[in-house]
Protein backbone atom coordinates (compact mmCIF):
# COMPACT_ATOMS: atom_id res chain seq x y z
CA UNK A 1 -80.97 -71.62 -10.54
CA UNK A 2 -80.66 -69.91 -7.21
CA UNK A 3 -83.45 -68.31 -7.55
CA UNK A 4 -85.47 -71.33 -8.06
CA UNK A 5 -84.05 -72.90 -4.97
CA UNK A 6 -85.17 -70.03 -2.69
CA UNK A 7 -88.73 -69.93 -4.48
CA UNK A 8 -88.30 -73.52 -3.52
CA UNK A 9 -87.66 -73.45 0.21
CA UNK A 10 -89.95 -70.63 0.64
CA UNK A 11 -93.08 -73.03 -1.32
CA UNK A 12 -91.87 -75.88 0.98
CA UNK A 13 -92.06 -74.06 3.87
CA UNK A 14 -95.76 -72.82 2.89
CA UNK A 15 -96.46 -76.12 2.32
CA UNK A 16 -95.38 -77.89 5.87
CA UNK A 17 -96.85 -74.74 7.18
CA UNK A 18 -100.05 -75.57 5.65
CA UNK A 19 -100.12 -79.02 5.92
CA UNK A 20 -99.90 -78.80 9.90
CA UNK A 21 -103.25 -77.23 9.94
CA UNK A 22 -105.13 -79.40 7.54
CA UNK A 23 -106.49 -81.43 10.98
CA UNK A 24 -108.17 -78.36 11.89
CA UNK A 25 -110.71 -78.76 8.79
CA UNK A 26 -109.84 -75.63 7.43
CA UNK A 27 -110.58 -75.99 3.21
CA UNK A 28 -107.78 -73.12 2.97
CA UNK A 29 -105.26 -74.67 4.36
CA UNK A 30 -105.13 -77.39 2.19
CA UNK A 31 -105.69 -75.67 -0.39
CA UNK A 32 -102.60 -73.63 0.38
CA UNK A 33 -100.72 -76.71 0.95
CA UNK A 34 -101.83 -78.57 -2.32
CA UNK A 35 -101.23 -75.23 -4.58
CA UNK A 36 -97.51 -74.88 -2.71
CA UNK A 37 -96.60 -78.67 -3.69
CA UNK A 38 -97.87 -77.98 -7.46
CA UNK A 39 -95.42 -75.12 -7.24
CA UNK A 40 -92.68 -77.38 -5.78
CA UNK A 41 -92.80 -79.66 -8.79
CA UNK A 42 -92.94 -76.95 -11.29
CA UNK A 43 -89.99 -75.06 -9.57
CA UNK A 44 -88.02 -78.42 -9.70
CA UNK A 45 -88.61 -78.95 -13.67
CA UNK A 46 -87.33 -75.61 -13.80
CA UNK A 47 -84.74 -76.05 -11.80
CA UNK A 48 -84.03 -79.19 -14.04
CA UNK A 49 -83.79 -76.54 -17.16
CA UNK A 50 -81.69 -74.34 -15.40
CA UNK A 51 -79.48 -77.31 -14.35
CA UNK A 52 -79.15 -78.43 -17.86
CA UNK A 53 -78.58 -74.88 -19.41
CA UNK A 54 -75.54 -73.72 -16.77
CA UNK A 55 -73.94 -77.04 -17.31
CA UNK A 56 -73.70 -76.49 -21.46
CA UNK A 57 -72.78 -73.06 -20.60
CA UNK A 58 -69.88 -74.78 -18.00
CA UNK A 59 -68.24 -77.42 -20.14
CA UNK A 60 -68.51 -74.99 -23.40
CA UNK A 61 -66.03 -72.66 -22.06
CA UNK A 62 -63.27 -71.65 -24.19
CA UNK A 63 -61.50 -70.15 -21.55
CA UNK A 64 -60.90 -73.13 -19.32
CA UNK A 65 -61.52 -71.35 -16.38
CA UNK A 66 -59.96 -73.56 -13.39
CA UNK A 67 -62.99 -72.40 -10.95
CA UNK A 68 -65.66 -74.11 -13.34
CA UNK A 69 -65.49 -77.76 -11.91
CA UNK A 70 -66.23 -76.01 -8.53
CA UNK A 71 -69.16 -74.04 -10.29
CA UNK A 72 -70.13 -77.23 -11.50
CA UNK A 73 -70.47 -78.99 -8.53
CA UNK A 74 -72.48 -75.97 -7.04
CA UNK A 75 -74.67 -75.91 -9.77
CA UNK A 76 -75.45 -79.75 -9.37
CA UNK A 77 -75.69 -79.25 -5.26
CA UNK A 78 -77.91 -76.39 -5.48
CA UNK A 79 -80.33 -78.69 -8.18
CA UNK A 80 -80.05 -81.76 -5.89
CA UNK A 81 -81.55 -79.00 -3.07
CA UNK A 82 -84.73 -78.11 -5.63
CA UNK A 83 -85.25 -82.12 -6.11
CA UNK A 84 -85.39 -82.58 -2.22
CA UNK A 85 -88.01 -79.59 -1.63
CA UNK A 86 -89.73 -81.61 -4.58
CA UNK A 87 -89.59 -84.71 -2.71
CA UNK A 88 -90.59 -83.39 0.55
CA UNK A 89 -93.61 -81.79 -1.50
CA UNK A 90 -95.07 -84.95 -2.07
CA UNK A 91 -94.85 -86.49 1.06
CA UNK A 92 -96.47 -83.45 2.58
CA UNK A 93 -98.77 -83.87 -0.14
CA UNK A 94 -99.31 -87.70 0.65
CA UNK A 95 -99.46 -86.14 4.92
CA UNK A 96 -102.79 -84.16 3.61
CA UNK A 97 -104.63 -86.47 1.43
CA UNK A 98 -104.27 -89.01 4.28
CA UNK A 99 -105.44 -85.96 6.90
CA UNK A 100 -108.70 -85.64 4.51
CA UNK A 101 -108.77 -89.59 4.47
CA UNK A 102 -109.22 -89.89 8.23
């Protein structure tokens, strides 16, 4: 899941980067920006899986560790992270379909 979440900031960070040249009329860059959002979503149903999986694996314990409601909440902080890249995504998204728009 953490792995997702840094493949996540890194395609929201190509995407912003991206999108802030799309005025410039270069096809590239919003291509770039469009392919980095596409990845966003993808990494986010992913991250959804992963989610899912860790927290079965979590309340299935037998031992009872006392650190798993901590681990829990980590695994459902670092998710919430993958939806907000996904979010941003979009609105960057939206930011270059309006750029072409104009």
């Amino acid at each position: 899941l953490c792995e997702i979440a840094v493949a996540g900031a890194e395609a929201v960070a190509r995407a912003a980067d991206a999108a802030a040249t799309v005025p410039d009329g270069n096809r590239t860059d919003v291509d770039d920006a469009l392919e980095a959002v596409s990845a966003l979503v993808e990494l986010e149903h992913a991250a959804d899986h992963s989610e899912r999986d860790a927290v079965a694996a979590i309340v299935t314990d037998p031992h009872g560790d006392p650190g798993l409601p901590t681990l829990l909440e980590c695994v459902r902080k670092v998710e919430t992270a993958t939806d907000r890249f996904a979010h941003a995504g979009l609105f960057l998204r939206d930011h270059v379909i309006c750029d072409l728009a104009s």
